[in-house]
Protein backbone atom coordinates (compact mmCIF):
# COMPACT_ATOMS: atom_id res chain seq x y z
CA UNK A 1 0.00 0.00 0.00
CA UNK A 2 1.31 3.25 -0.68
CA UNK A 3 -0.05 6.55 -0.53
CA UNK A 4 0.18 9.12 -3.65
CA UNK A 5 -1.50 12.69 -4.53
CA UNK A 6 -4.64 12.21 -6.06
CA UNK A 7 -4.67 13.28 -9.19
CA UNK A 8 -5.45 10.55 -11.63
CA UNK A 9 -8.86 10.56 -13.49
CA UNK A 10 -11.20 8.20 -11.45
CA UNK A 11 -9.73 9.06 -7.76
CA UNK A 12 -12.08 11.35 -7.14
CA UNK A 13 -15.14 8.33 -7.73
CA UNK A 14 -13.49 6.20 -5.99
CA UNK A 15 -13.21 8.28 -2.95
CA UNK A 16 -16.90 9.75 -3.48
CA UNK A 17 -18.38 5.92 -3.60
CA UNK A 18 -15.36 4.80 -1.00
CA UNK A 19 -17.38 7.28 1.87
CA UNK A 20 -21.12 6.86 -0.20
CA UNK A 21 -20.57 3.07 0.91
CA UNK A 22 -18.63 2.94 4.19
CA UNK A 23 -21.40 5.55 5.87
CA UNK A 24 -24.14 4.13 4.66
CA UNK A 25 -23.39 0.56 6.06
CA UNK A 26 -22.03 1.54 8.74
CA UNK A 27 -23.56 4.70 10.55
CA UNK A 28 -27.13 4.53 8.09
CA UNK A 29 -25.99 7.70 6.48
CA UNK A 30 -28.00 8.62 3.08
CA UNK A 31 -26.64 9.77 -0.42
CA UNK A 32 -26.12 13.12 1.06
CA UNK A 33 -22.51 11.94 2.48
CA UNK A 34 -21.47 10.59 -0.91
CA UNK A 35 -22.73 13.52 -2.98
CA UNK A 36 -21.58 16.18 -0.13
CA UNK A 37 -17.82 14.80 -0.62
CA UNK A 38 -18.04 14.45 -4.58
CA UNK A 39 -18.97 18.72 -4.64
CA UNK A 40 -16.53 19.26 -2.49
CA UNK A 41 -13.63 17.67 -3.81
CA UNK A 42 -14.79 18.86 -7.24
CA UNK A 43 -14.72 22.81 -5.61
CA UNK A 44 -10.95 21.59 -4.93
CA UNK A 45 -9.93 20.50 -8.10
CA UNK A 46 -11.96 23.35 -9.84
CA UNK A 47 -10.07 26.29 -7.59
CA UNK A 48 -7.17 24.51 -8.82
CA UNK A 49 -7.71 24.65 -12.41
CA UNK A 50 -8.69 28.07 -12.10
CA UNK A 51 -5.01 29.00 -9.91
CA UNK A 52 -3.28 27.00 -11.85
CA UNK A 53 -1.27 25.44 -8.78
CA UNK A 54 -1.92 23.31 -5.13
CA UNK A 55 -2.79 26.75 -3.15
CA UNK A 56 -6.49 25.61 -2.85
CA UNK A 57 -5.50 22.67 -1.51
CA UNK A 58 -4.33 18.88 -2.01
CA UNK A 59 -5.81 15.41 -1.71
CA UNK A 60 -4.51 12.13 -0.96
CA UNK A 61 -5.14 8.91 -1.38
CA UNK A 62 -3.95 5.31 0.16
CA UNK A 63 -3.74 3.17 -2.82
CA UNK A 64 -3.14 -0.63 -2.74
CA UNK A 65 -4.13 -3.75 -4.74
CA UNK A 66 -4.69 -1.31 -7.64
CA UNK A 67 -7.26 0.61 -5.99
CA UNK A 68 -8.23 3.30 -3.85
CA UNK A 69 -8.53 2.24 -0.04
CA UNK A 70 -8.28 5.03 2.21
CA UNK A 71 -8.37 9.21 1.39
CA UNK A 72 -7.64 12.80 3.06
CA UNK A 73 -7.20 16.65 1.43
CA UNK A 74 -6.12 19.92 2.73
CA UNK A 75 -8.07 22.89 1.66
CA UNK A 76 -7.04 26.26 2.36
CA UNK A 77 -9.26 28.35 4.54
CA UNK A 78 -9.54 31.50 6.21
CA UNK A 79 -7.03 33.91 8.41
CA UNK A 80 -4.34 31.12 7.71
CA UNK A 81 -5.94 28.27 8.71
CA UNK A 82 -6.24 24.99 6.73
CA UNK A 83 -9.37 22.35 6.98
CA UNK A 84 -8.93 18.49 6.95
CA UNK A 85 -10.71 16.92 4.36
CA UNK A 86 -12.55 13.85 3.26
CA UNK A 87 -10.70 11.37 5.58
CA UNK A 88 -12.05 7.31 4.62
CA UNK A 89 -10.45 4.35 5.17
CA UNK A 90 -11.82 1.10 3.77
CA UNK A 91 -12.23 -1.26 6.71
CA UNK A 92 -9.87 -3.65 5.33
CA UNK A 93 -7.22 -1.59 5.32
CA UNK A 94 -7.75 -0.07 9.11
CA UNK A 95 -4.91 -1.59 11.96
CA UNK A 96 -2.24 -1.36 9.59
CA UNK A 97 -0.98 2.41 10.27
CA UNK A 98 -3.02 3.78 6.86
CA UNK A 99 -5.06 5.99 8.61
CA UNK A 100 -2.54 7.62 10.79
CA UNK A 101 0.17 7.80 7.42
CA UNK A 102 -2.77 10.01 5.31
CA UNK A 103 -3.49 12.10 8.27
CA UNK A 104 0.28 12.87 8.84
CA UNK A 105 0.95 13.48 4.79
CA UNK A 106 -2.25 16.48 5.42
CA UNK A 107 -0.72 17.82 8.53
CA UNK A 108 2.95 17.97 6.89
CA UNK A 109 1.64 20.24 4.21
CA UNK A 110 0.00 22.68 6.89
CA UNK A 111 3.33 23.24 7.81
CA UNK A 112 4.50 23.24 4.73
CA UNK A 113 2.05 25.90 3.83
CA UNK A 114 2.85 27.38 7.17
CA UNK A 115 -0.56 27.40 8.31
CA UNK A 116 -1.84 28.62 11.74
CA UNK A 117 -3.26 25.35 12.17
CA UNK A 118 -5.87 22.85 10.97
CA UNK A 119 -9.40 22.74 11.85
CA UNK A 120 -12.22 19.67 10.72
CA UNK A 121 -15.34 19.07 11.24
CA UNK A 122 -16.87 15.77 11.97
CA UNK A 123 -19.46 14.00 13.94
CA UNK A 124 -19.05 12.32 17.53
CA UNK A 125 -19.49 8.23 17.50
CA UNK A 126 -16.19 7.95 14.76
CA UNK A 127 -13.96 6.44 17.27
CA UNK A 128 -11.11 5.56 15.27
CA UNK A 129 -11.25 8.81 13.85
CA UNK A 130 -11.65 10.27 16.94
CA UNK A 131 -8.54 8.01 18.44
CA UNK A 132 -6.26 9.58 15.35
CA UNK A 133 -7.65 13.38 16.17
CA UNK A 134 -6.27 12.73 20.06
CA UNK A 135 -3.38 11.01 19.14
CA UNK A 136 -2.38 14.14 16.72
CA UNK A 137 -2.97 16.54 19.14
CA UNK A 138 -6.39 17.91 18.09
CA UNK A 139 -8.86 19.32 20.84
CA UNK A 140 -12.65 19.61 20.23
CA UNK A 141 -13.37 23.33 20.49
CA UNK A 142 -17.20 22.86 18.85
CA UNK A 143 -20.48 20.89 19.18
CA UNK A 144 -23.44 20.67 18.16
CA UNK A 145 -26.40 18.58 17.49
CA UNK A 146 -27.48 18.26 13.52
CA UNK A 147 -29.71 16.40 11.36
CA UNK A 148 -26.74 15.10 9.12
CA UNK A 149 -27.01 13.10 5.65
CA UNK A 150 -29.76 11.37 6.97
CA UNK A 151 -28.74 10.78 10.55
CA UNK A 152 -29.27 12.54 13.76
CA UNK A 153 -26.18 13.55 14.54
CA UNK A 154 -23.81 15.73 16.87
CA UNK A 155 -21.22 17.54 14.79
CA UNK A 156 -18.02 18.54 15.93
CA UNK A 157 -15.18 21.03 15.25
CA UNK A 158 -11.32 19.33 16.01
CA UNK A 159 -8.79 22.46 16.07
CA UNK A 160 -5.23 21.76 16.60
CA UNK A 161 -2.77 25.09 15.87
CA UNK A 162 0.42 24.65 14.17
């Protein structure tokens, strides 16, 4: 397994239907998640046409077996900040470090961008998300409960400053 930009034609499906899938069979979310991630990602790669560069942002993706397993971008926000992006991991690929390698490719390149730190929003229940926010020295600084893509749902802001 390795993990590579992701720019290739088809990445961006893969990660769309790679989230579409995981949330609906496992937290009961609707189509909302899969087409909420496919807009967004295609804001990213639309800013970066338009720039002609990475300043919008940048996306990754774990690739193994010839196909897309795992996924997380970097888009750049307001007053400096950055904002963690569409992180997925296909469950067979979880236990094996992926998770933790994408999320420390996205946090090199907020401080590569020297960024005043890295903000994302998520919901509460995503332990092993959750475990990787901790572990990367994130603090909750938000909540809320929200009717999201389908589900009742608390959402949650993760800040950690660079």
């Amino acid at each position: 397994m390795h993990i590579r930009e992701a720019t290739r034609p088809g990445d961006l499906g893969a990660v769309a239907a790679l989230h579409g899938v995981l949330y609906s069979d496992e937290y009961g979310m609707d189509a909302t998640m899969e087409a909420g991630v496919a807009a967004g990602m295609a804001e990213l790669v639309l800013a970066r046409a338009r720039e002609g560069g990475d300043g919008p942002g940048r996306m990754w993706v774990a690739e193994g077996a010839g196909r897309v397993l795992g996924a997380v971008g970097l888009t750049r926000e307001e007053g400096g900040w950055t904002r963690l992006r569409w992180v997925v991991l296909d469950p067979a690929a979880r236990g094996q470090g992926v998770g933790r390698a994408l999320l420390d490719t996205a946090l090199a390149e907020a401080r590569r961008r020297e960024a005043v730190g890295v903000y994302l929003w998520t919901i509460a229940g995503l332990s092993a998300s959750r475990y990787l926010y901790d572990r990367a020295g994130f603090t909750l600084t938000e909540e809320h409960p929200a009717r999201f893509c389908g589900i009742d749902a608390v959402e949650q802001r993760f800040e950690l400053k660079l």
